[in-house]
Protein backbone atom coordinates (compact mmCIF):
# COMPACT_ATOMS: atom_id res chain seq x y z
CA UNK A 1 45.81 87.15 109.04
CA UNK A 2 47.93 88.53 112.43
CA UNK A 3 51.56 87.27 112.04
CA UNK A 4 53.96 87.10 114.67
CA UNK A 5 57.88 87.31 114.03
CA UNK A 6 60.18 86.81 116.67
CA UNK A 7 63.98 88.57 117.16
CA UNK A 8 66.13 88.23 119.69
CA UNK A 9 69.65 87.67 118.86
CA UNK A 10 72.19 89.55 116.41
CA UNK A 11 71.85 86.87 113.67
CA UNK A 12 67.96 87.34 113.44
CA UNK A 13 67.57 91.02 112.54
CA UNK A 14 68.83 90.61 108.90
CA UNK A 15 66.55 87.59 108.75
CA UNK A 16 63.29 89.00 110.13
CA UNK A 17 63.91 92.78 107.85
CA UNK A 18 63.06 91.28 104.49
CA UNK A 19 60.37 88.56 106.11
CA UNK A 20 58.48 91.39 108.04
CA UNK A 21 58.48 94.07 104.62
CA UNK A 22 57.28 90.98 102.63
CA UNK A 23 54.24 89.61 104.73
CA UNK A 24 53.04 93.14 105.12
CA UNK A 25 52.96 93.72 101.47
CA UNK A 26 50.27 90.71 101.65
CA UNK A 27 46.84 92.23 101.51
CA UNK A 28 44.99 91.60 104.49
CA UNK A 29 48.36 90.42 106.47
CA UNK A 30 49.47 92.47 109.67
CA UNK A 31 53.11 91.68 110.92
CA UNK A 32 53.95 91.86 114.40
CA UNK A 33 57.52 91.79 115.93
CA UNK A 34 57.98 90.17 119.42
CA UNK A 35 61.89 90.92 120.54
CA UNK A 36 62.83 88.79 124.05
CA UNK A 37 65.50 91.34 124.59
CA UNK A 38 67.88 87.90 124.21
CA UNK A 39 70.75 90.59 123.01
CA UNK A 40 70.06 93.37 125.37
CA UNK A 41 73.13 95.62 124.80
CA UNK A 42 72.76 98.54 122.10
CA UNK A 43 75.34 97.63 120.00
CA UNK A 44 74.15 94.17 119.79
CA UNK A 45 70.32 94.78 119.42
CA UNK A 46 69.16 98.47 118.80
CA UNK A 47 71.32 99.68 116.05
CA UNK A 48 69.97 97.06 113.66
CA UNK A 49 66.47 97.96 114.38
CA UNK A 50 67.84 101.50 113.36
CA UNK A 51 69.76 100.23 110.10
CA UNK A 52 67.67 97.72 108.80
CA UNK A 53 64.86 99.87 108.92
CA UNK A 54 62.70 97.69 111.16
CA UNK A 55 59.95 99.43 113.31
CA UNK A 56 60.02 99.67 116.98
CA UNK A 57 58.88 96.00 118.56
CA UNK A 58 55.05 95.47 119.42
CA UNK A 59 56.81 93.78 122.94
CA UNK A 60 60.24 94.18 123.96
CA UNK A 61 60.47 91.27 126.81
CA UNK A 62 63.89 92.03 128.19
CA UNK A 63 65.02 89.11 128.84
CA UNK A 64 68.40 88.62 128.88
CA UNK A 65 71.65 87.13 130.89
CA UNK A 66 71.62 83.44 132.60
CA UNK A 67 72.03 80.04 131.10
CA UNK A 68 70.53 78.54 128.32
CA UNK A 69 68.17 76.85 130.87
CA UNK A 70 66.62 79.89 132.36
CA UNK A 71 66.59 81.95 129.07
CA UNK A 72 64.77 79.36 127.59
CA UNK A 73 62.40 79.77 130.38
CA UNK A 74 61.65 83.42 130.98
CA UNK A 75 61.07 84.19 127.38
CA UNK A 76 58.28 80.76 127.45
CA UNK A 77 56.82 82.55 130.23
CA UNK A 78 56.49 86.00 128.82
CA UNK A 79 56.04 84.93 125.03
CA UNK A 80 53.02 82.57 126.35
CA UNK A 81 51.27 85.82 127.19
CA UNK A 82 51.60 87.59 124.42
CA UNK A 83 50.62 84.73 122.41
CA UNK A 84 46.98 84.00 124.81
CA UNK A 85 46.45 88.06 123.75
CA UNK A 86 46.94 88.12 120.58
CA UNK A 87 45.79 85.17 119.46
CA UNK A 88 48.32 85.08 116.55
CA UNK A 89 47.35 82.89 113.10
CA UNK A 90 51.11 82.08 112.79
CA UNK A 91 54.12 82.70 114.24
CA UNK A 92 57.41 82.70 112.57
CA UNK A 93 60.93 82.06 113.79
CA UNK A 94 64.24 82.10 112.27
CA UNK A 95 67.66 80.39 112.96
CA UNK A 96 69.20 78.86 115.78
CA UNK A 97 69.35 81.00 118.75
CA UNK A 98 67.85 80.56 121.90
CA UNK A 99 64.95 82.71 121.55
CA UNK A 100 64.07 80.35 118.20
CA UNK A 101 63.36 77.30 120.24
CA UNK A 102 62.01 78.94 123.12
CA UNK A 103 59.26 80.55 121.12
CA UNK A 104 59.12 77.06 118.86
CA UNK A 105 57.93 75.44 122.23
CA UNK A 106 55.29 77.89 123.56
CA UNK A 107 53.40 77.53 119.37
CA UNK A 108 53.58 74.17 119.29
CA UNK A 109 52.30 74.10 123.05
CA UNK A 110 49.58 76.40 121.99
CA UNK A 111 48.20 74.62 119.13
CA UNK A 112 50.30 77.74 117.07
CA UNK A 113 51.27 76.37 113.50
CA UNK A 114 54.82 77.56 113.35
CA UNK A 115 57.21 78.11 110.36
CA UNK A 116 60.50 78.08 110.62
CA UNK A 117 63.03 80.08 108.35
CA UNK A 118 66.34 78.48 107.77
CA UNK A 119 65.28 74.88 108.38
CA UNK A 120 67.28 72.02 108.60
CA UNK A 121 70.88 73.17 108.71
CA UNK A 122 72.98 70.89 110.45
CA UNK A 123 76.56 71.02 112.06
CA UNK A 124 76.33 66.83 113.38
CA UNK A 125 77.93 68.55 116.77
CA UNK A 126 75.65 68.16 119.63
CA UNK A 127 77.54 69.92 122.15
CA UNK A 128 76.90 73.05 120.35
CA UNK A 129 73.50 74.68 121.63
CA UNK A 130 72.26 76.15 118.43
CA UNK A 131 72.27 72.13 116.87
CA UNK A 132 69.75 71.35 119.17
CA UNK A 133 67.95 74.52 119.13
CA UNK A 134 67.60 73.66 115.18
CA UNK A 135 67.12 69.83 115.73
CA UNK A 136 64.13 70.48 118.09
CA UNK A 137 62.55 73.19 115.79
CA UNK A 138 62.71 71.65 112.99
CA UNK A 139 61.22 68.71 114.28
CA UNK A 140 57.93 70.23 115.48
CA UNK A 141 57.77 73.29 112.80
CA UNK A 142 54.48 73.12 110.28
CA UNK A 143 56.36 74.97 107.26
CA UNK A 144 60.39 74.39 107.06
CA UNK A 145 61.71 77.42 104.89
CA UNK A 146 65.16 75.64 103.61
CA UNK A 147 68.18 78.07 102.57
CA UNK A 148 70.31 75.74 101.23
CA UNK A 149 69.95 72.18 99.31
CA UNK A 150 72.08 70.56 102.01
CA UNK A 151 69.24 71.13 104.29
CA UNK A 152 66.91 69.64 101.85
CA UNK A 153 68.29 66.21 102.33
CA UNK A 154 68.94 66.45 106.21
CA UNK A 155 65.03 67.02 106.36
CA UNK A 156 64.06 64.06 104.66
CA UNK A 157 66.51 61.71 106.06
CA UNK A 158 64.47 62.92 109.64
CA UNK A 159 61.80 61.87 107.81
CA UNK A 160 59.88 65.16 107.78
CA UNK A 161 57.32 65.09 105.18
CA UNK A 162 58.07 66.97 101.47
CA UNK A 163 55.02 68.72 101.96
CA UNK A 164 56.38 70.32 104.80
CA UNK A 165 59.26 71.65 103.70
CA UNK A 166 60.37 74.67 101.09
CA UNK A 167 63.19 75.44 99.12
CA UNK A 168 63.01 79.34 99.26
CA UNK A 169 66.58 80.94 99.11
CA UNK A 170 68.54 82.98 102.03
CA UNK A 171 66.99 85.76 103.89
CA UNK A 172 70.02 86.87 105.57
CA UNK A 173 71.08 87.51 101.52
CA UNK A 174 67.90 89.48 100.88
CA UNK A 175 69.20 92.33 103.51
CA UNK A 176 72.88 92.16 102.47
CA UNK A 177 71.14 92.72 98.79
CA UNK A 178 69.22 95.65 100.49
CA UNK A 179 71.81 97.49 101.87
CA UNK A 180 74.89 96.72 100.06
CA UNK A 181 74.90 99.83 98.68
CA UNK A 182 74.07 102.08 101.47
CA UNK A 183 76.86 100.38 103.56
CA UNK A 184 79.12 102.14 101.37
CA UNK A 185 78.41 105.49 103.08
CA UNK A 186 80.00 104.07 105.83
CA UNK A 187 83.12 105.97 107.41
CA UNK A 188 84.48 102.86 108.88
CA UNK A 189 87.85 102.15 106.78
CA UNK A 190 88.70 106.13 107.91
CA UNK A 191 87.21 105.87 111.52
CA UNK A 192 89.66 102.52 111.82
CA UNK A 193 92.35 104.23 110.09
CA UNK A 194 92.67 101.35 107.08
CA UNK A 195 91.83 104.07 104.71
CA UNK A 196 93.19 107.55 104.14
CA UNK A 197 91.26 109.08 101.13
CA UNK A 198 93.51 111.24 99.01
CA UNK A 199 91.55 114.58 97.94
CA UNK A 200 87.98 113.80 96.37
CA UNK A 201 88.17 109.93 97.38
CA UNK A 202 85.68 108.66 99.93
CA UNK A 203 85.44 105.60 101.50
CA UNK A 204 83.74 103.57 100.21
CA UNK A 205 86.09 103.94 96.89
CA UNK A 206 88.54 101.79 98.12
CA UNK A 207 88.89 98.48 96.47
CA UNK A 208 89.72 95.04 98.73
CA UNK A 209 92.71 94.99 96.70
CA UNK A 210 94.01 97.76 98.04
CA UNK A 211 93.65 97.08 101.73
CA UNK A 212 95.80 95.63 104.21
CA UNK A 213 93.85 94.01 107.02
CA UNK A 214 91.40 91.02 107.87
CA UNK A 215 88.43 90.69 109.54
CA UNK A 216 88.17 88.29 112.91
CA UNK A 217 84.89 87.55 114.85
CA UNK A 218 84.99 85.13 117.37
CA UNK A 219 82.11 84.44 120.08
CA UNK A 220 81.09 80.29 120.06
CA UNK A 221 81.73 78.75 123.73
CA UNK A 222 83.94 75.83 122.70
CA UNK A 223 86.40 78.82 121.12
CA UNK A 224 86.22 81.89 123.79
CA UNK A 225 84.65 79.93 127.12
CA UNK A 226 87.85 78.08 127.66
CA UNK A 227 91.56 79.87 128.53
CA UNK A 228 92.38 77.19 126.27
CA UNK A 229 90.31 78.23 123.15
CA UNK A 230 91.46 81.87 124.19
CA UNK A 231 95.11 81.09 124.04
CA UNK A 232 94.29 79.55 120.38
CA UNK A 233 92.68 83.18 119.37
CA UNK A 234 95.23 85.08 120.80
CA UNK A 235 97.68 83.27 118.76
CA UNK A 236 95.82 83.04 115.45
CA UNK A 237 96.21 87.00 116.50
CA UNK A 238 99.98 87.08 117.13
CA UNK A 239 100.48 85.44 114.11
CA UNK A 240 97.79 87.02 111.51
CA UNK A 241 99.72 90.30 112.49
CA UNK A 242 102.56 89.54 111.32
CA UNK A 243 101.53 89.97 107.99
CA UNK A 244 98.69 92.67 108.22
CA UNK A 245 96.81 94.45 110.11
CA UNK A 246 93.57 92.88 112.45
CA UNK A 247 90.00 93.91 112.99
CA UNK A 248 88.32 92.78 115.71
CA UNK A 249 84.80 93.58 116.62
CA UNK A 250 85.10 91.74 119.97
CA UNK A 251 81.70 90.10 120.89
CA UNK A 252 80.92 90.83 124.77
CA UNK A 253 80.82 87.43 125.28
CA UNK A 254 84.72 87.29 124.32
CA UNK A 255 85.90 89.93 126.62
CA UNK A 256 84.46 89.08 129.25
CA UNK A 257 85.92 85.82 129.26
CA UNK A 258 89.52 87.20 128.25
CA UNK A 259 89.30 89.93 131.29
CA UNK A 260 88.26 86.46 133.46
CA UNK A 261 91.55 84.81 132.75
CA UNK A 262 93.73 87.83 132.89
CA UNK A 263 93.99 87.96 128.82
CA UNK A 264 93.19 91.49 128.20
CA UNK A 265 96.82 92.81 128.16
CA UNK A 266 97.45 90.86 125.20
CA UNK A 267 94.70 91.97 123.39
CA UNK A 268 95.69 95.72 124.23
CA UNK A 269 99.46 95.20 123.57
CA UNK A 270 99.23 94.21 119.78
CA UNK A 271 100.20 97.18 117.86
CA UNK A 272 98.26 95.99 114.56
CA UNK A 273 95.56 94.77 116.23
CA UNK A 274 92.32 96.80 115.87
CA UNK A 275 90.20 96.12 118.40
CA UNK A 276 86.78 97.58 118.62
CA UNK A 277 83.31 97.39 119.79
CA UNK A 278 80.70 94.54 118.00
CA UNK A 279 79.71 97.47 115.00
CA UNK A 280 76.64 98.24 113.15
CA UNK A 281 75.28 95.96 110.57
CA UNK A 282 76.09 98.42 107.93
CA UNK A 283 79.80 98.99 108.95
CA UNK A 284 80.36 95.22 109.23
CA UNK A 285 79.44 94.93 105.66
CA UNK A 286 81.91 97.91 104.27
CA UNK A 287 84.13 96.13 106.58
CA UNK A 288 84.00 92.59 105.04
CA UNK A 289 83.57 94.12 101.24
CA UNK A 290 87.58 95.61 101.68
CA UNK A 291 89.30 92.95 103.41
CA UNK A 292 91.55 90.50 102.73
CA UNK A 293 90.09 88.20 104.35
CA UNK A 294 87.53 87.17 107.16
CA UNK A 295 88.55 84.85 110.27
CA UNK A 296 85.43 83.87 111.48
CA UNK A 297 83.29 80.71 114.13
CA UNK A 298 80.00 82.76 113.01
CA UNK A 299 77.69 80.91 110.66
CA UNK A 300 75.78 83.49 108.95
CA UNK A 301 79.45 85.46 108.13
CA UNK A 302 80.02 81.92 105.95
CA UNK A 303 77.44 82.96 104.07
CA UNK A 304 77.61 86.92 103.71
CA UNK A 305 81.50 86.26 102.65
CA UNK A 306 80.30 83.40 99.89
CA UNK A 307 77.90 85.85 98.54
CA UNK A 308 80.92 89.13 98.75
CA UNK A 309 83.21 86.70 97.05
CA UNK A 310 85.98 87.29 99.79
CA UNK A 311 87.51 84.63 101.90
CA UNK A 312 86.52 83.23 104.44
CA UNK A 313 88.60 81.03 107.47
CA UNK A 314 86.14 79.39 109.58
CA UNK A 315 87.55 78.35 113.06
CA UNK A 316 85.22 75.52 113.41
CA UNK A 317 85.44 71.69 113.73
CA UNK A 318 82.20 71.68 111.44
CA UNK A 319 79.97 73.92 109.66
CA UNK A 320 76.27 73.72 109.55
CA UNK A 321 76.42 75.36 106.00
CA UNK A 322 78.32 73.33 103.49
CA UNK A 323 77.09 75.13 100.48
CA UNK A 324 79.94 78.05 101.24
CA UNK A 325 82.65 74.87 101.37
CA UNK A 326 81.37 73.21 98.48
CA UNK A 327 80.08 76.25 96.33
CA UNK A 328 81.76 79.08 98.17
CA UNK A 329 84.82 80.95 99.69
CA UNK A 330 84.92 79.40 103.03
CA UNK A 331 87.39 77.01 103.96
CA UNK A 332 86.42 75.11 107.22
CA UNK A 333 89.69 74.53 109.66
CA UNK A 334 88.37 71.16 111.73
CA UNK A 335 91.34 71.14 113.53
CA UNK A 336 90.92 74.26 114.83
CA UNK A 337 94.93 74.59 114.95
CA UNK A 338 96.06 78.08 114.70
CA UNK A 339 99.30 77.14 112.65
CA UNK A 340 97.77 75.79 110.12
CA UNK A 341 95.08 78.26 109.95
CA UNK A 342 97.82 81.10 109.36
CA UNK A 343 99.17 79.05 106.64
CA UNK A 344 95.91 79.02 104.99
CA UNK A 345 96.12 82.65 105.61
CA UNK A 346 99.46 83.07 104.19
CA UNK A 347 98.15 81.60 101.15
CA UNK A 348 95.18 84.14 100.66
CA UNK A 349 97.39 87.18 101.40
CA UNK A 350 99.89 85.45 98.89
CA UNK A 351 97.00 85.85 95.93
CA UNK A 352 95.94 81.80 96.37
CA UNK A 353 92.09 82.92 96.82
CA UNK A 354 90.16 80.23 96.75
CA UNK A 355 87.27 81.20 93.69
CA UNK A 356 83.31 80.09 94.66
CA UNK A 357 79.93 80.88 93.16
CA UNK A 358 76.53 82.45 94.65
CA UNK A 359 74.42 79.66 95.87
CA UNK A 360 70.97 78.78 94.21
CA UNK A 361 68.34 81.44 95.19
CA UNK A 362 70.47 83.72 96.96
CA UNK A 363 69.25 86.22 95.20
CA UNK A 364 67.91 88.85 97.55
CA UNK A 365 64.14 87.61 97.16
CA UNK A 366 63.32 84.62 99.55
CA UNK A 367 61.29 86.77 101.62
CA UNK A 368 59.13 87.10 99.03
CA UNK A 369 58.83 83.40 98.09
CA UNK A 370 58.30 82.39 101.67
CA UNK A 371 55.61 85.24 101.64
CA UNK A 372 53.97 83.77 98.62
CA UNK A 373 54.09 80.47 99.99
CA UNK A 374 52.83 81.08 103.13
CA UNK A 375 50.28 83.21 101.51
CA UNK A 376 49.18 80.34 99.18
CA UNK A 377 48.75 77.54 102.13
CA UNK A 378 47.06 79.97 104.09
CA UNK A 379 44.84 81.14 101.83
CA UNK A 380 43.59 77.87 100.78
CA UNK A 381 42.30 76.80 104.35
């Protein structure tokens, strides 16, 4: 049974990790990795091959750079090959991203059957690419792995049939799981200077409650393609530091734009601002574990914060996981106005932390039940 697993954004290394360990555990399964090369630079792609332990790719396919149009098209063109070679019994993709629909298109095309991990999460916001990127998938995928129980009910009101469709937990928990521990080797908090151990103290003995900073990621178009959106983040910034101290791990994407518009002076200017490079899976997670707080567009940072138990500001007129509203720490800020997203900072700094739960099967083990599962249908044929 050849298995092929595709990567090819940040988001879907912690995803595939877990999925590619458990399907090789299968007796008589082979995973293989295909990586478009959709997140080409080092820091974004490489050094979580490295930390979550994954092997090198079977095919790197370097694509990368362009718009959504003609990424979607070079990675069809070069995943098509691979696919007539190999001659794959399934192919599996995860999330949202580009690469998941391009790859969804060429299996289906191909006569492929396709699963698709993280099924039928849904924002209801069209304009952003990664809704239709899931809305497509899922409507074509053979097996729908479901994370949450929101996505459950989004499936069958598309009328995709139960049999189709899995409850099996969240992969991206199963590596956070993994590595929580080893994350704490991490010299990050010291390296950033939000730490000074005292004699015999390390790192990763310092307690959120003693730190003094936050954690902002921002990289979605309708936030950091606009001088308008940048203005927003720049005074979420100027205002965030007023109180404490601010990491940010600035996605390529981001400065790029803020160097377009002549914004990089205020980035640079902003004595409590930390401003780094996008970091290593493993120092992102020591990161997160000691901060106050996270300020955050990402989706899958929802989710790692709801399972940490820290708080978590999502810049966002919608999220397409409400499970971290309804069960968890995030609070979603549809108004995206950065006022009133400092006040809800204030309040979090000031000890008003909103209190959530874990989510049902986010236990660090869905790889394994989508492994089982897809070991049970495909045994049975």
């Amino acid at each position: 049974m050849k298995v092929i697993q595709v990567v090819g954004a940040r988001p879907n290394f912690m995803k595939v990790a877990p999925l590619h360990r458990a399907i090789q555990k299968l007796a008589g399964w082979t995973s293989k990795i295909v990586h478009t090369g959709q997140h080409f630079d080092a820091k974004m792609s490489d050094v979580f091959f490295t930390q979550l332990e994954l092997p090198t790719p079977d095919y790197f396919l370097g694509i990368g750079g362009g718009s959504h149009t003609e990424v979607t098209a070079h990675i069809m063109l070069a995943f098509e090959k691979i696919v007539a070679d190999e001659k794959p019994d399934l192919i599996i993709v995860v999330g949202d991203v580009t690469s998941t629909l391009a790859c969804t298109l060429v299996a289906i095309k191909m006569g492929i059957p396709l699963a698709h991990v993280e099924a039928g999460l849904r924002s209801f916001d069209r304009t952003m690419p990664e809704e239709l990127n899931r809305l497509l998938t899922d409507s074509v995928a053979n097996y729908l792995f479901v994370t949450e129980e929101s996505g459950l009910t989004h499936l069958k009101n598309e009328g995709v049939p139960d049999e189709k469709v899995f409850f099996s937990g969240n992969v991206m928990i199963d590596s956070l799981v993994r590595y929580q521990e080893k994350a704490k080797n991490s010299t990050i908090l010291v390296d950033l200077g939000l730490h000074t151990p005292e004699s015999g103290i390390q790192p990763s003995d310092a307690g959120h409650k003693t730190s003094n900073y936050i954690v902002m990621t921002m990289h979605r178009p309708a936030n950091v393609d606009t001088e308008k959106g940048l203005h927003s983040i720049l005074e979420l910034i100027e205002l965030s530091t007023t109180k404490t101290k601010v990491v940010f791990p600035i996605h390529p994407r981001t400065r790029s734009n803020m160097a377009k518009f002549g914004l990089e002076d205020a980035l640079t200017q902003n004595k409590n601002l930390i401003l780094t490079e996008p970091l290593g899976y493993l120092e992102f997670i020591q990161l997160m574990t000691h901060s106050k707080a996270i300020l955050t567009d990402s989706g899958g940072i929802q989710e790692e914060t709801t399972y940490l138990g820290i708080p978590c500001l999502t810049f966002r007129d919608s999220t397409e996981r409400p499970v971290t509203v309804t069960m968890g720490t995030n609070q979603l800020l549809a108004d995206l106005d950065p006022q009133k997203t400092y006040q809800a900072l204030e309040k979090i700094l000031a000890g008003e932390v909103k209190k959530g739960s874990i989510p049902p099967l986010w236990d660090g083990h869905a790889a394994e039940r989508i492994a089982e599962t897809l070991h049970g249908i495909f045994e049975k044929k």
